[in-house]
Protein backbone atom coordinates (compact mmCIF):
# COMPACT_ATOMS: atom_id res chain seq x y z
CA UNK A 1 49.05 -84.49 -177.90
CA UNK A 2 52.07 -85.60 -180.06
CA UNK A 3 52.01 -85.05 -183.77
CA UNK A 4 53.07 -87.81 -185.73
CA UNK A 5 56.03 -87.13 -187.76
CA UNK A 6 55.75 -88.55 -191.44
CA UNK A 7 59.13 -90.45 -192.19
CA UNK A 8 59.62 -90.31 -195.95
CA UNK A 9 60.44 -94.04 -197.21
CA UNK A 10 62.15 -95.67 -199.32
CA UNK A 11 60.64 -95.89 -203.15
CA UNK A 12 58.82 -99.45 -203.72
CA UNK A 13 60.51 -101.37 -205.81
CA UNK A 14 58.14 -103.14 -208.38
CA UNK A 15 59.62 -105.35 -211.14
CA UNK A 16 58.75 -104.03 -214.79
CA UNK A 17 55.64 -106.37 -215.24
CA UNK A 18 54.15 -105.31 -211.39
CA UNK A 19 54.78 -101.59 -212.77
CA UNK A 20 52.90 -101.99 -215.98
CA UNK A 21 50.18 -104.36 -214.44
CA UNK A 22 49.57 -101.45 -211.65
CA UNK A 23 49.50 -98.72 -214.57
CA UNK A 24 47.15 -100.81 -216.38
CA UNK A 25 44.79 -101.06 -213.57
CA UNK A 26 44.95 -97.28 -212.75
CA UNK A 27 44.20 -96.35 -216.13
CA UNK A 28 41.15 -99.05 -216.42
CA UNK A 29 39.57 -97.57 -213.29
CA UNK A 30 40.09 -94.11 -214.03
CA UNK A 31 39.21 -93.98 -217.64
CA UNK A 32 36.77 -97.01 -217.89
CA UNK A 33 35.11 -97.79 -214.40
CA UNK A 34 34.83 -94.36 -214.23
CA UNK A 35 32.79 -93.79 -216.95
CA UNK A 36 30.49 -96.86 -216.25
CA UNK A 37 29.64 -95.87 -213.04
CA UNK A 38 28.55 -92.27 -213.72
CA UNK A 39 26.35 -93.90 -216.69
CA UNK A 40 24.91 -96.23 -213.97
CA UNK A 41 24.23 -93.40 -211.41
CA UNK A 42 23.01 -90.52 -214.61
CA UNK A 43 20.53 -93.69 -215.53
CA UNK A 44 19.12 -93.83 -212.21
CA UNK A 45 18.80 -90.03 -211.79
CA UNK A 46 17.02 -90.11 -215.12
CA UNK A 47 14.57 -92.67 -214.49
CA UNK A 48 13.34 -90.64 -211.22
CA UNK A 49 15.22 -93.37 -209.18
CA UNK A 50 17.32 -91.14 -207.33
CA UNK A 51 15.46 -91.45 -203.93
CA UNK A 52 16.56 -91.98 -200.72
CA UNK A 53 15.05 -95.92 -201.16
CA UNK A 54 17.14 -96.85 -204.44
CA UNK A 55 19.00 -99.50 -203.82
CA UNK A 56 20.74 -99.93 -206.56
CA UNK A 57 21.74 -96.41 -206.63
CA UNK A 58 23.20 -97.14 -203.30
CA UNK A 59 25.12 -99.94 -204.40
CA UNK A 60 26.77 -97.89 -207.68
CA UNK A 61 27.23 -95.37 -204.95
CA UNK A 62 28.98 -97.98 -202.12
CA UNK A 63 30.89 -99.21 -205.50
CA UNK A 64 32.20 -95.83 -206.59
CA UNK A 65 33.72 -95.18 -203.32
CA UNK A 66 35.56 -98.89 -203.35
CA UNK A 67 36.63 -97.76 -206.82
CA UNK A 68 37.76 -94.27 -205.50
CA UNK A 69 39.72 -95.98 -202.58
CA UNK A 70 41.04 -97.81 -205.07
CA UNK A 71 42.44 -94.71 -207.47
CA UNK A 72 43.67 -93.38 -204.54
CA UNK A 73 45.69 -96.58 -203.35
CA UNK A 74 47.57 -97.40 -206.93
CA UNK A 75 48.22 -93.79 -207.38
CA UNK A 76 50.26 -93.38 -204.48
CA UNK A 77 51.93 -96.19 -204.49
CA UNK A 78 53.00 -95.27 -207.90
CA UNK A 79 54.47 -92.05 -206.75
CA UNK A 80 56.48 -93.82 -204.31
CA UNK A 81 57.67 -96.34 -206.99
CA UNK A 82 60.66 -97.48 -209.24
CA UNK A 83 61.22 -99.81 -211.51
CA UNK A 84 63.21 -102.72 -210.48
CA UNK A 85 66.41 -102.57 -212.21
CA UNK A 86 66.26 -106.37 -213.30
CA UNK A 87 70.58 -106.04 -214.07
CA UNK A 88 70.45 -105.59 -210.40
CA UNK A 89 68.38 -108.78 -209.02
CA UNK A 90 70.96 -111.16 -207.20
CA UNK A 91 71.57 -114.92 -208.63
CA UNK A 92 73.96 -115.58 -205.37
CA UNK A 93 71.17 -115.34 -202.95
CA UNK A 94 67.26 -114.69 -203.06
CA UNK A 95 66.58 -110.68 -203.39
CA UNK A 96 64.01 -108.86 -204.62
CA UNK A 97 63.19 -110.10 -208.30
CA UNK A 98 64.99 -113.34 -207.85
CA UNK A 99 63.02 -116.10 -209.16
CA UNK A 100 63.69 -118.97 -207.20
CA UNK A 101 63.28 -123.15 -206.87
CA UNK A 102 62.24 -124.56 -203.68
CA UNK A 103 62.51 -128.02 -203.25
CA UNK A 104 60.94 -130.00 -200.27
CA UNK A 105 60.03 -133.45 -199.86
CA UNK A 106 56.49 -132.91 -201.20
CA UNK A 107 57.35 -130.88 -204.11
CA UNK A 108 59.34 -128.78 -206.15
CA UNK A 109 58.39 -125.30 -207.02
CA UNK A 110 59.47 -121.92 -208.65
CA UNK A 111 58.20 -118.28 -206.88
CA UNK A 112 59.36 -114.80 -207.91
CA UNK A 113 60.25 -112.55 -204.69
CA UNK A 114 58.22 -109.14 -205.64
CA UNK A 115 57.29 -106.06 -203.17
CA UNK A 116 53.79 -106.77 -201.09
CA UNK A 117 51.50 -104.36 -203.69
CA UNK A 118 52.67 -106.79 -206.52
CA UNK A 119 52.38 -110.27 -204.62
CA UNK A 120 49.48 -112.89 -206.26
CA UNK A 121 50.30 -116.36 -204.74
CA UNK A 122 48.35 -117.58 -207.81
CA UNK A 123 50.72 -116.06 -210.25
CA UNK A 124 53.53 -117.73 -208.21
CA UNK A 125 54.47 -113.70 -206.84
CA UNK A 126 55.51 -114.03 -203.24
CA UNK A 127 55.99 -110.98 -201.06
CA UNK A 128 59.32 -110.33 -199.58
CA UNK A 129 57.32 -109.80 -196.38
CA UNK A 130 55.72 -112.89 -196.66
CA UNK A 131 56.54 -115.91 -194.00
CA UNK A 132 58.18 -117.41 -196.93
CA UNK A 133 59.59 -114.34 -198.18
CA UNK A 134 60.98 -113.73 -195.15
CA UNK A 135 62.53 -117.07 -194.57
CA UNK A 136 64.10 -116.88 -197.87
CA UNK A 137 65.22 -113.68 -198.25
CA UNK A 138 68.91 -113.13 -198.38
CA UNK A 139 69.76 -116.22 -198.30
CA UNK A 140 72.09 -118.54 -200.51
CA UNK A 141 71.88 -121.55 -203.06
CA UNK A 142 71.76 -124.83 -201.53
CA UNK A 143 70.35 -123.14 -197.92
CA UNK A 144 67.46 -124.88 -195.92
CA UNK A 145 64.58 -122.64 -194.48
CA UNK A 146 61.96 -123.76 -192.07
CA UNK A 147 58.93 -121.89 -192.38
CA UNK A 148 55.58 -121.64 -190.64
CA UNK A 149 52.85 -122.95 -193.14
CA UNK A 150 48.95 -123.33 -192.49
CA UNK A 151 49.17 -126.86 -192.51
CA UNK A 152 52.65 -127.03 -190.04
CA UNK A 153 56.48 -126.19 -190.76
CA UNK A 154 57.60 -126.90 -193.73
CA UNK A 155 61.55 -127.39 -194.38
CA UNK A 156 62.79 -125.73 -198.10
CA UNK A 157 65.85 -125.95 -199.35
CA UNK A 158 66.91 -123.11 -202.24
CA UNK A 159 68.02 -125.07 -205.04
CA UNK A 160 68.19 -122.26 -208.24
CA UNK A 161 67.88 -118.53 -207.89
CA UNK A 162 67.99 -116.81 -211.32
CA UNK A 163 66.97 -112.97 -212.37
């Protein structure tokens, strides 16, 4: 049987906002959702709920472990973090930080390229791994990309990339 070797990485670069938002939600779960679900399961134990057939004891229960997972996730990913040294985002082509404005014949649109754990397509955060993240990345102002969308390709063409 082979043993997997365990290849130490390079740190995750998270832009100062994706840091603090990650903190934020480490501290929330640890400190506050924490707290509420112990009250939740001491309430049941006091009540004489805490039988095998309590099933909302086993939903605090499924719910702490989701919140557990959780703690566990954000804190190592913040151990294998830095800050993104915002100095250091490129304007000459997209990189990680880069804000940038896509312009196709249907719209035009601003993203931010951040790492994957920091990427909300609804706060306009795209992941450098992302199809469009990918098709960007690296390259200059003025360049068209043809990327791979749900609804068929869709041609972009960089027209701003700022820090």
């Amino acid at each position: 049987m082979e043993e997997l070797e365990l290849e130490s990485s390079a740190p995750i670069l998270l832009t100062p906002e994706g840091m603090a938002r990650l903190k934020e939600e480490l501290s929330r779960l640890t400190v506050t959702k924490r707290a509420e679900i112990a009250e939740r399961i001491r309430e049941s134990k006091d009540h004489g709920e805490y039988a095998e057939d309590n099933n909302e004891l086993d939903e605090v229960k499924q719910e702490q472990a989701i919140v557990e997972n959780r703690i566990s996730e954000l804190k190592i990913t913040l151990s294998n973090a830095e800050t993104l040294d915002l100095k250091q985002v490129p304007t000459s082509e997209v990189g990680l930080g880069s804000f940038v404005t896509l312009k196709s014949d249907r719209a035009t649109f601003e993203i931010r390229i951040v790492a994957s754990v920091e990427a909300n397509p609804d706060e306009d955060t795209i992941s450098e791994e992302s199809p469009l993240g990918q098709a960007i990345f690296g390259r200059p102002l003025g360049e068209s990309v043809e990327v791979n969308a749900p609804g068929g390709k869709m041609t972009y063409t960089i027209a701003k990339i700022r820090a």
